[in-house]
Protein backbone atom coordinates (compact mmCIF):
# COMPACT_ATOMS: atom_id res chain seq x y z
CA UNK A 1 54.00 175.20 69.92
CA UNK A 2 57.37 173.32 69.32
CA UNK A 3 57.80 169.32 69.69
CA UNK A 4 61.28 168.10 70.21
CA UNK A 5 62.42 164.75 69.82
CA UNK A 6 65.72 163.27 71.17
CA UNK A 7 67.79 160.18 69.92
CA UNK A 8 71.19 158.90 70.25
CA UNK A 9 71.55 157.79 74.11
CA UNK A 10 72.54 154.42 74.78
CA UNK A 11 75.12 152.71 76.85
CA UNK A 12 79.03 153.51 76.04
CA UNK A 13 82.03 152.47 78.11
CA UNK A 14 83.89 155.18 80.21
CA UNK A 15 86.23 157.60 77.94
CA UNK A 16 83.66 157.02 75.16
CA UNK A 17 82.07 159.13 72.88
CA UNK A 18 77.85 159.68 72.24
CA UNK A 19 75.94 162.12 69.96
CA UNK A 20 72.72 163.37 70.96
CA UNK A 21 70.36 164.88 68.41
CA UNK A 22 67.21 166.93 69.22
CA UNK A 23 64.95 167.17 65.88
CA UNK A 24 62.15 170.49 66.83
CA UNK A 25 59.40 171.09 64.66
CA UNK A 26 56.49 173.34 65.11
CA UNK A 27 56.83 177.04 65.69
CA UNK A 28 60.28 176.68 65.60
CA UNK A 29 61.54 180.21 63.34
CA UNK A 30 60.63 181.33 67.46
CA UNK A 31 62.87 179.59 69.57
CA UNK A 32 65.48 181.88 70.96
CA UNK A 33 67.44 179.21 72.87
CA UNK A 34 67.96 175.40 72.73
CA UNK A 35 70.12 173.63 74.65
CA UNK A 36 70.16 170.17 76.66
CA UNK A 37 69.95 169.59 80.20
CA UNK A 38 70.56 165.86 82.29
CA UNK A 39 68.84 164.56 85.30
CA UNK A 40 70.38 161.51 87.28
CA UNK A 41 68.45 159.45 89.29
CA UNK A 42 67.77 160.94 93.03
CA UNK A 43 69.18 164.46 91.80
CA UNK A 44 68.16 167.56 90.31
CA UNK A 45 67.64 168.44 86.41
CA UNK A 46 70.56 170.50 85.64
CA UNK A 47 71.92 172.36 82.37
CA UNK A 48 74.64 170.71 79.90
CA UNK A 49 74.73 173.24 77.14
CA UNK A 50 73.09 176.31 75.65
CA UNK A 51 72.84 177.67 72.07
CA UNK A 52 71.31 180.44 71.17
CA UNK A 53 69.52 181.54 67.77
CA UNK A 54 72.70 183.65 67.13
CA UNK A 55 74.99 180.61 67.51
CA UNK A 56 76.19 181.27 71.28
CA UNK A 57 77.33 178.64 73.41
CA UNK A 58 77.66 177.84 77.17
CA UNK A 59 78.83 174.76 79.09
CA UNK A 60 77.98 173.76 82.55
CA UNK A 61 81.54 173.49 84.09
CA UNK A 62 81.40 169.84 84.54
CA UNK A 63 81.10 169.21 80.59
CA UNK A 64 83.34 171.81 79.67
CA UNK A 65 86.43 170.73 77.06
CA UNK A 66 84.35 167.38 76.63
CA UNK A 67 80.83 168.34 75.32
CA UNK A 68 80.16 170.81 71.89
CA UNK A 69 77.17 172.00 71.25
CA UNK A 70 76.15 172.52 67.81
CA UNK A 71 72.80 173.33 65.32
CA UNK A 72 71.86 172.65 62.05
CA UNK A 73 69.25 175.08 60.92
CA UNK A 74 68.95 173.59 57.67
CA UNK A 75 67.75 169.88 59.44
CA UNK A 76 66.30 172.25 62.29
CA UNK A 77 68.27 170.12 64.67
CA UNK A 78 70.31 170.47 67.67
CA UNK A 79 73.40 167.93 68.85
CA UNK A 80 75.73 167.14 71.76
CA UNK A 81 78.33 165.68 70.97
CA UNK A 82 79.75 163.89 74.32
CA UNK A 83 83.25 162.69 74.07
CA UNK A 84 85.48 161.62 77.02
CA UNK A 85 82.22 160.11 78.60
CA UNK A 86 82.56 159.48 82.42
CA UNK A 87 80.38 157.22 84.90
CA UNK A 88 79.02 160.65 86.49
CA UNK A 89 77.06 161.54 82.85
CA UNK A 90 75.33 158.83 83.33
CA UNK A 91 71.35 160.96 83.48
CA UNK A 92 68.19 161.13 80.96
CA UNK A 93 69.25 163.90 78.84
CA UNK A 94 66.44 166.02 78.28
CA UNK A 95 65.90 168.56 74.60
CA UNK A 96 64.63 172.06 75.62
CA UNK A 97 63.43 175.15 73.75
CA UNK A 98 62.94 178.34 74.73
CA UNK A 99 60.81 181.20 73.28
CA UNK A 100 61.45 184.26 75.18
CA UNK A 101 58.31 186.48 73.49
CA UNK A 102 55.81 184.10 74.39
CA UNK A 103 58.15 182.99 78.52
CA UNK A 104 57.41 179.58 77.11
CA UNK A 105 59.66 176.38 77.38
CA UNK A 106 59.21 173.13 75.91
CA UNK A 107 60.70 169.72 76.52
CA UNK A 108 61.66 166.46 75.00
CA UNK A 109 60.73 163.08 76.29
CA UNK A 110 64.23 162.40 77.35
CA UNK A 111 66.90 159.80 76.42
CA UNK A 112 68.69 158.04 78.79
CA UNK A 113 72.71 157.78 78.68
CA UNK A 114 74.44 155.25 80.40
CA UNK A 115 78.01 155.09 81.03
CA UNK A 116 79.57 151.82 82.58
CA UNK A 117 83.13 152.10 84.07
């Protein structure tokens, strides 16, 4: 099993900047991939960013050049840091986990971003 907790939404002002942090604990020596995905209201959960355990990244187009996705195994937590923030981020940004030997996926509680133009 792996818990995730996020932190760091909040409101922010268009061309802003937010960090989001996703703290796992549990079985977490496991988890192949973590990354962070966004669902606005009426709309469909989609992906932000990736990272593997190997330290690969990937970017949904829309957050590409604005977004970086990083990891620090030593706090066994995950971050996004959003600069260049536009109205259309505004979503609940949601921590996931994968572990591939086990096809299980795991998901934080969500933290909302809001960005005001």
């Amino acid at each position: 099993q792996v818990q995730l907790v996020e932190s760091g939404g909040g409101l922010v002002q268009a061309g802003g900047s937010l960090r989001l942090s996703c703290a796992a604990s549990g079985s977490i020596f496991s988890i192949n991939v973590m990354g962070w995905y966004r669902q606005a209201p009426g709309k469909q959960r989609e992906l932000v960013a990736l990272i593997t355990s190997g330290g690969s990244t990937s970017y949904a187009d829309s957050v590409k050049g604005r977004c970086t996705i990083s990891r620090d195994n030593a706090k066994n937590t995950v971050y996004l840091q959003m600069n260049r923030l536009k109205p259309e981020d505004t979503a609940v940004y949601y921590c996931h986990a994968r572990i591939f030997s086990i096809s299980s996926t795991y998901w934080g509680q969500g933290t909302q971003v809001t960005v005001s133009s």
